[in-house]
Protein backbone atom coordinates (compact mmCIF):
# COMPACT_ATOMS: atom_id res chain seq x y z
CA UNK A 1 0.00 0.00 0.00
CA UNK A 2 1.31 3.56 -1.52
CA UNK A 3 0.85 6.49 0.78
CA UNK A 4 2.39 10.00 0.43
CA UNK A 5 5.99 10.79 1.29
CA UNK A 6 7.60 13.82 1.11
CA UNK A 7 10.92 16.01 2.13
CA UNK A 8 11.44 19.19 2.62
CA UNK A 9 12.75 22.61 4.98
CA UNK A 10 10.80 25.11 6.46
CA UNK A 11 12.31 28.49 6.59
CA UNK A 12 12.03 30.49 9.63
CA UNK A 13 14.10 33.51 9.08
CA UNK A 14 15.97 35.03 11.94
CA UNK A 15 14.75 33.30 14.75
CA UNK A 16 15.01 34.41 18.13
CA UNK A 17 15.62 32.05 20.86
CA UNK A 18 15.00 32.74 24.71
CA UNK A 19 18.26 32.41 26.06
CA UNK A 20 19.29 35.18 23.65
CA UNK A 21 20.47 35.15 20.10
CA UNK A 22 19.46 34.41 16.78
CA UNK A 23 19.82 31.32 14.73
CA UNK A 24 20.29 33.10 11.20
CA UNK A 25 17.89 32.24 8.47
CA UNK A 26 16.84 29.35 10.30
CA UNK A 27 15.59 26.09 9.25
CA UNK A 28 13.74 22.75 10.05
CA UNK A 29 13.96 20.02 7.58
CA UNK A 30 10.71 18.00 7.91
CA UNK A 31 9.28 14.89 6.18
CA UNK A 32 5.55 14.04 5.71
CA UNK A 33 4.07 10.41 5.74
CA UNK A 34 0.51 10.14 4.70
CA UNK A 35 -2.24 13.15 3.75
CA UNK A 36 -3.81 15.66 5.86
CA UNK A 37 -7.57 15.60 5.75
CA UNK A 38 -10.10 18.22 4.58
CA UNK A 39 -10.59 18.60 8.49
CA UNK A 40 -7.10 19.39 9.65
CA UNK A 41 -7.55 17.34 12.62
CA UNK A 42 -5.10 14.03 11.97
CA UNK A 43 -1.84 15.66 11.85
CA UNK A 44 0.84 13.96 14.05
CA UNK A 45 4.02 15.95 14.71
CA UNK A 46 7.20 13.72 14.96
CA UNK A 47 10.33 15.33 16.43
CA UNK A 48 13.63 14.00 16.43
CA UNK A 49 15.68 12.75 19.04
CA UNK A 50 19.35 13.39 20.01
CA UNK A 51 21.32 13.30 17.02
CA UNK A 52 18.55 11.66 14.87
CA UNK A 53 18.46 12.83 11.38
CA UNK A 54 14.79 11.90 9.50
CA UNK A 55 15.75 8.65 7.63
CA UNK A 56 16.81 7.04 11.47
CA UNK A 57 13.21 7.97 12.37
CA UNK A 58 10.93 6.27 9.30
CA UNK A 59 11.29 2.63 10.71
CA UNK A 60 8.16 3.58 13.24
CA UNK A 61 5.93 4.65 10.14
CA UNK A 62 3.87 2.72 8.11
CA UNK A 63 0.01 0.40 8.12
CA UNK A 64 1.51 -1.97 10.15
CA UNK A 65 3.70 0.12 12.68
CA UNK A 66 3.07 2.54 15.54
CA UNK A 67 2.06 5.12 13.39
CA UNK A 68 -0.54 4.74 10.18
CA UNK A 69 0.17 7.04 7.55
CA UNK A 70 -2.94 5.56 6.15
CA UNK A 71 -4.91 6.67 9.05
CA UNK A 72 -2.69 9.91 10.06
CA UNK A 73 -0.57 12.78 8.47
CA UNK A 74 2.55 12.32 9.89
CA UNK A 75 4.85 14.93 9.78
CA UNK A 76 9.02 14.11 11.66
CA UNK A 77 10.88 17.42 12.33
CA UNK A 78 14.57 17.66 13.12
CA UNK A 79 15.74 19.36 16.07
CA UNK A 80 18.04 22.26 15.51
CA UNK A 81 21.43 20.92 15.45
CA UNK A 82 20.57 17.56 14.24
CA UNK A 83 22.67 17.64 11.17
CA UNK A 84 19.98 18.37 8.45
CA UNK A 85 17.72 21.52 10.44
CA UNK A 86 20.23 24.83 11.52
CA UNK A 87 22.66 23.93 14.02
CA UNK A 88 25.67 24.87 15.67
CA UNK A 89 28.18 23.71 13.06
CA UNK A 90 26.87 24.81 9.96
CA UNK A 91 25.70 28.11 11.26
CA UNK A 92 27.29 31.77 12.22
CA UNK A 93 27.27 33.08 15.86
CA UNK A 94 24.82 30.66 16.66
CA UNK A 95 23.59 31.32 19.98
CA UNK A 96 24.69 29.73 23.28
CA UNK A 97 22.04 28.02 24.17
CA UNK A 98 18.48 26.88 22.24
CA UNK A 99 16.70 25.26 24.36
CA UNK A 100 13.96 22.33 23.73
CA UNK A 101 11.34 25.28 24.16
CA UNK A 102 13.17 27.19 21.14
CA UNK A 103 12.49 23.84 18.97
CA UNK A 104 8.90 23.50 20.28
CA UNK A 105 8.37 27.31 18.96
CA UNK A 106 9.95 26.73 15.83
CA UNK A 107 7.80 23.83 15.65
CA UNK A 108 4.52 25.82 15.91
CA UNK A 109 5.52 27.89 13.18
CA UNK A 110 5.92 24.97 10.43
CA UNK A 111 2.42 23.47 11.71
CA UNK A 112 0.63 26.67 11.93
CA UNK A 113 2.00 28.72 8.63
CA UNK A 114 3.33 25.35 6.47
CA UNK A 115 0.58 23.06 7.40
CA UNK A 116 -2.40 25.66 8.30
CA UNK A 117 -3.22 23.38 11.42
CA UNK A 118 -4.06 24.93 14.58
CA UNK A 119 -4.12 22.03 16.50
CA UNK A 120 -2.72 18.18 16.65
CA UNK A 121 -3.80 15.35 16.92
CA UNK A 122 -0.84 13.96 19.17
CA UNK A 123 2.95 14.56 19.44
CA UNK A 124 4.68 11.72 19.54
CA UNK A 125 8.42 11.78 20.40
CA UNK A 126 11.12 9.37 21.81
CA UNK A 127 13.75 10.59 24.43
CA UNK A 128 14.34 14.20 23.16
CA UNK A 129 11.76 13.78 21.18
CA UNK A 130 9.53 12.98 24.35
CA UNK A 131 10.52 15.85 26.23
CA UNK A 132 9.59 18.03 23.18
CA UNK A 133 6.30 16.48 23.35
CA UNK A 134 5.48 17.38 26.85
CA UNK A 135 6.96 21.04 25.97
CA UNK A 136 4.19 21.16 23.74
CA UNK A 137 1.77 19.84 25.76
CA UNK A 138 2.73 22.39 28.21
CA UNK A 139 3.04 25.26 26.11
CA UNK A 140 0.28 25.49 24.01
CA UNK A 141 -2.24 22.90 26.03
CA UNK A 142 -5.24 24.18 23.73
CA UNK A 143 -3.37 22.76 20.63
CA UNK A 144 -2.50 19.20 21.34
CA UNK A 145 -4.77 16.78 22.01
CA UNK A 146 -2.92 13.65 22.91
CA UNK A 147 1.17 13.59 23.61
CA UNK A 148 2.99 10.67 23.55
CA UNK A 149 6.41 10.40 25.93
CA UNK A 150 8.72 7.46 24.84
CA UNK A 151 11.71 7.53 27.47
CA UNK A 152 11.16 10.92 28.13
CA UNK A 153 10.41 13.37 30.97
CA UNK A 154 9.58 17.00 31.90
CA UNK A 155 12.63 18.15 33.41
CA UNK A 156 15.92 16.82 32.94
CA UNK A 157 17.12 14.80 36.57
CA UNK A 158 19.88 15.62 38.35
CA UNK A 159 21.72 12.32 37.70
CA UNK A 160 20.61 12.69 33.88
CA UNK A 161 22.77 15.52 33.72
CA UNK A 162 25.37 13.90 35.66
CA UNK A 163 26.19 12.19 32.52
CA UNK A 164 25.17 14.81 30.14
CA UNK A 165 27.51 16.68 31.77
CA UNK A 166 30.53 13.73 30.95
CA UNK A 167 29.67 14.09 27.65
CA UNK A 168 30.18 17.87 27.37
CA UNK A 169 33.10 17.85 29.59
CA UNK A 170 34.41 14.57 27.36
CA UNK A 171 34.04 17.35 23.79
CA UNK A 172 35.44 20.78 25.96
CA UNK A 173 38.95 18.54 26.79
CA UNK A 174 39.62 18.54 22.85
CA UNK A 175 42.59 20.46 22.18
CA UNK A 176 40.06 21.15 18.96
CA UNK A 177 37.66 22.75 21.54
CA UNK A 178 38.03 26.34 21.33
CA UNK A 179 35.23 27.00 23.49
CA UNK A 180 31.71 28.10 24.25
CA UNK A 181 31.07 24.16 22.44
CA UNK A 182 32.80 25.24 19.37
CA UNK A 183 35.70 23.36 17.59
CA UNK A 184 38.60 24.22 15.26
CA UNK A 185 38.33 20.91 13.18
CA UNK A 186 36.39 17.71 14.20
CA UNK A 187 37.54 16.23 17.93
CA UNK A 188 38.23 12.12 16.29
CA UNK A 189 39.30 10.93 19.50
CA UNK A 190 36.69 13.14 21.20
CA UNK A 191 33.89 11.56 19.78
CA UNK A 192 35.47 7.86 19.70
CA UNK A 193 35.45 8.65 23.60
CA UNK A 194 31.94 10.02 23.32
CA UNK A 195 30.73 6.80 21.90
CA UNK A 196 32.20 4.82 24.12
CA UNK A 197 30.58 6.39 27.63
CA UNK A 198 27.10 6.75 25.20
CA UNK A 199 27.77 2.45 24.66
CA UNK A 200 27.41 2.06 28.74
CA UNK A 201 23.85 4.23 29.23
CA UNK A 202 22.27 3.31 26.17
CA UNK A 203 21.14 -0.10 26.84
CA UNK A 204 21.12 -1.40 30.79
CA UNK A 205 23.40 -3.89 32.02
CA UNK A 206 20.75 -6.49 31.70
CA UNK A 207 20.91 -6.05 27.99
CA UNK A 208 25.07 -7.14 28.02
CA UNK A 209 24.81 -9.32 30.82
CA UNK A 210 22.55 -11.37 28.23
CA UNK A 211 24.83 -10.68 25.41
CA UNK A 212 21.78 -9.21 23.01
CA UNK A 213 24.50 -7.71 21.29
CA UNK A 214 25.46 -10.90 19.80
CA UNK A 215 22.54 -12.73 19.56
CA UNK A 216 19.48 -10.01 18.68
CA UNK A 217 22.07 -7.44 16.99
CA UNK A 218 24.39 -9.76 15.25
CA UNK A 219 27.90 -8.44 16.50
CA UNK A 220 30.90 -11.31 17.13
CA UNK A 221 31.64 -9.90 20.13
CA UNK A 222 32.09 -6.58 23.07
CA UNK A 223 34.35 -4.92 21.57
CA UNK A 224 33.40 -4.60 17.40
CA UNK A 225 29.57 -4.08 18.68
CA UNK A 226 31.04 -0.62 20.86
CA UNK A 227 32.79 0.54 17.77
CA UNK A 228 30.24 -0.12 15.01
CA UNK A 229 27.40 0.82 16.72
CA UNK A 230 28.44 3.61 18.94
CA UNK A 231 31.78 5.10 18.36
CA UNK A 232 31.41 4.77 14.79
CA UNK A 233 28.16 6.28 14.90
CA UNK A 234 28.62 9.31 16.35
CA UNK A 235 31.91 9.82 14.73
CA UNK A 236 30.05 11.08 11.71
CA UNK A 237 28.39 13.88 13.72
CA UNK A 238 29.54 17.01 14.42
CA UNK A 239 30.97 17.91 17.62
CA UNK A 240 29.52 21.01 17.84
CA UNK A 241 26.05 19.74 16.87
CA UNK A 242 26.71 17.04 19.50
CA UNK A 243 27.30 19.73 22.26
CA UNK A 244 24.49 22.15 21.51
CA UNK A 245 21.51 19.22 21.72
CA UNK A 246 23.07 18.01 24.84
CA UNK A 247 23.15 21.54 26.51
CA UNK A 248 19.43 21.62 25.67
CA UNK A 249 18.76 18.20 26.81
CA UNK A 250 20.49 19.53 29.71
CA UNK A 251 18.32 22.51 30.42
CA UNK A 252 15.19 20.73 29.33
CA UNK A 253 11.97 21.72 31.61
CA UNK A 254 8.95 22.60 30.64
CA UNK A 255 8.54 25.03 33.25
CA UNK A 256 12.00 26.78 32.55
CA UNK A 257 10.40 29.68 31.20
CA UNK A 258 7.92 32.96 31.52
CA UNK A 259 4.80 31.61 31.92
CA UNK A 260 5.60 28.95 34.18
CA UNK A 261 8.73 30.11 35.89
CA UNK A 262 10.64 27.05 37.28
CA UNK A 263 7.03 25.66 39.03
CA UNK A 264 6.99 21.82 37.56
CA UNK A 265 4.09 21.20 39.58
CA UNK A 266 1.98 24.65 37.98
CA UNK A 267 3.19 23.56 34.00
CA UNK A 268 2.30 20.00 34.76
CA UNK A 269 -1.23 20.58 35.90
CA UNK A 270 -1.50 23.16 32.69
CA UNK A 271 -1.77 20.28 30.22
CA UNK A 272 -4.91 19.61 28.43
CA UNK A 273 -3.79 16.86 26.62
CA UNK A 274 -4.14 12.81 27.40
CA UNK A 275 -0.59 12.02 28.21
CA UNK A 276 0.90 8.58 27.73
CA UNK A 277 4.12 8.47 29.42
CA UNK A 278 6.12 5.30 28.01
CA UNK A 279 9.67 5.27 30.15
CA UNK A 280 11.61 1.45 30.03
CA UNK A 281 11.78 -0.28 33.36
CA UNK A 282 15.40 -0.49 32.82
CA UNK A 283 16.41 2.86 31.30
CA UNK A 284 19.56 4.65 32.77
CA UNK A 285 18.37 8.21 31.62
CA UNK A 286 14.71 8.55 31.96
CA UNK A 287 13.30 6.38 35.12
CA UNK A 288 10.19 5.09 35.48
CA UNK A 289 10.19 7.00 38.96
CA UNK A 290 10.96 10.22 36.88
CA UNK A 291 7.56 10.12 35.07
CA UNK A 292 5.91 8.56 38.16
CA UNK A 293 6.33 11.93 40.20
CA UNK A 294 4.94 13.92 37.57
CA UNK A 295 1.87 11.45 36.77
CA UNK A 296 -0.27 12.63 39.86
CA UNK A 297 -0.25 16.50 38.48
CA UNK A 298 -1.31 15.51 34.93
CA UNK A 299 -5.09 15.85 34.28
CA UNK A 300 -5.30 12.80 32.25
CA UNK A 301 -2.05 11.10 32.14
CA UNK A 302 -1.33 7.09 32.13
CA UNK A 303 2.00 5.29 32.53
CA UNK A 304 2.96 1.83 31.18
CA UNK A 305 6.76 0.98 31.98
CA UNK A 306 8.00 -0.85 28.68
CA UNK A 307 9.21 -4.46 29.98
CA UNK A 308 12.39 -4.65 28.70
CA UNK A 309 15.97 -5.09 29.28
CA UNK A 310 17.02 -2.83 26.86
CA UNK A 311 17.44 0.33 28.83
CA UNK A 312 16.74 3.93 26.91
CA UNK A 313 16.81 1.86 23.43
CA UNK A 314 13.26 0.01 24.33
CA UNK A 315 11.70 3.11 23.38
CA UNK A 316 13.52 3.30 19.57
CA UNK A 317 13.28 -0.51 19.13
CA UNK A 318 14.11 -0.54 15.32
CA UNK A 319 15.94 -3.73 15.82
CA UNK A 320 13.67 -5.01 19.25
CA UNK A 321 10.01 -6.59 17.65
CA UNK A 322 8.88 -7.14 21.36
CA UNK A 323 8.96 -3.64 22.40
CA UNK A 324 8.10 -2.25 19.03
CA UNK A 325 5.26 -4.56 19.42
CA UNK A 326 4.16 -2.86 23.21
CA UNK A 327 4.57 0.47 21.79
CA UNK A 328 2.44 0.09 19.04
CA UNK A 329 -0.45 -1.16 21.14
CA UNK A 330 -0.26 0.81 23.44
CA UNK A 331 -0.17 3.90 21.32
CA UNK A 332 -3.38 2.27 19.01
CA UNK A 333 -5.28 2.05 22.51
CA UNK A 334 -5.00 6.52 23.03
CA UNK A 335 -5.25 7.32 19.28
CA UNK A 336 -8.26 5.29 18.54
CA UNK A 337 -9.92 5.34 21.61
């Protein structure tokens, strides 16, 4: 079955972000799964998660997956910095900080003035991607009717940014590192080290103790599955692209701004929207507990722990048909009722 597919970048100008600055002529490269109706009303926004670019995201979509582009317009945005939307390397003076907030605003603009929708029928996002949906849930509750949160939270925890802050720490040591997150020429060893701490938080210890990188991911052994899947990996970013989404994932809180101002508690109880919050019983980032403090101060919220021993990478199973096959269920139950 044929359904329609298409790429493409929204220009946003100068866009001004709230920590001060100005990503010049800014950009979000999008692509759309499936057709919007004459009603507006079955558009689901898709961001990206850290260091995603849209063709690691497409595995989710199709009549048989968690999302229908039969049923649904689907529409998967890339975070600033992501490698394909603006980001720190490619672009001038770009600013110190843009927050998950900044991408959620951005965001808007591409489903307001690109897509002439003024209001969603669910966000769905995995690990950066989740806390982007529950920024938007919290800052425009009118327009989002459902938000799914895969291994995701509302505000970063302390011992998330523990290790966030071993990975920026891990890129400033460069001698490339000329600072502020910026870099004379591309950190190699840098990011060969980066992949290597990434390796150990990804999946739990559950997931090696088994050895599922052998026998579900096909690797002949510890040390060629680190390389090729981690090290490797985010040896083709760039550093500075690398730096800026981890100082947002950092600073991510949907109350971290005006009309909240730092009350969790206030933001959470704003949302309108049914929440499902999806976190994996044995992810090192985003706990289960994380999302079980906020669920009493949602409205209409529900949380079902993925069973796996595949730590944060339960909630992007690409290569994991069990928890694919929980996600998808789970998300059919809130979209069609």
């Amino acid at each position: 079955m044929n359904w329609e597919n298409e790429t493409g970048t929204f220009a946003l100008g100068d866009f001004a972000v709230e920590k001060g600055g100005v990503i010049r002529e800014a950009s979000l490269a999008w692509q759309r799964f499936g057709t919007l109706n004459d009603k507006r009303d079955n558009l689901i926004l898709y961001p990206s998660s850290y260091s995603a670019r849209l063709a690691d995201m497409s595995w989710l979509i199709g009549p048989e997956g968690i999302l229908d582009p039969t049923r649904w317009c689907i529409i998967a945005v890339g975070m600033f910095s992501n490698g394909e939307s603006s980001g720190a390397a490619e672009t001038p003076d770009y600013p110190a900080l843009v927050t998950v907030a900044d991408n959620v605003r951005a965001q808007k603009r591409l489903v307001t003035e690109m897509c002439g929708v003024d209001k969603l029928a669910a966000v769905y996002g995995f690990s950066m991607g989740g806390m982007q949906a529950y920024h938007w849930a919290a800052l425009y509750p009118e327009m989002v009717k459902r938000a799914f949160v895969v291994c995701g939270s509302a505000r970063t925890a302390d011992h998330n940014k523990v290790f966030l802050s071993g990975l920026l720490r891990t890129l400033e040591a460069a001698p490339e590192h000329t600072g502020n997150g910026r870099f004379s020429s591309e950190p190699v060893l840098a990011l060969k080290a980066f992949g290597h701490i990434y390796a150990a938080w990804g999946l739990s210890q559950d997931f090696y103790r088994a050895g599922l990188y052998k026998s579900a991911l096909g690797a002949p052994d510890l040390e060629t599955f680190v390389r090729t899947n981690w090290a490797e990996r985010f040896s083709q970013c760039r550093a500075a692209n690398l730096y800026a989404q981890a100082l947002a994932w950092f600073h991510g809180d949907i109350s971290g701004n005006t009309l909240y101002n730092g009350d969790l508690t206030q933001a959470l109880q704003s949302i309108k929207a049914q929440m499902l919050l999806m976190p994996s019983e044995t992810d090192l980032y985003f706990r289960v507990a994380d999302n079980a403090a906020e669920l009493p101060h949602l409205a209409t919220g529900t949380l079902r722990s993925i069973p796996s021993v595949w730590g944060h990478r339960a909630g992007n199973p690409s290569a994991n048909p069990a928890d694919a096959a929980f996600l998808k269920a789970r998300v059919a139950d809130l979209l069609l009722g």
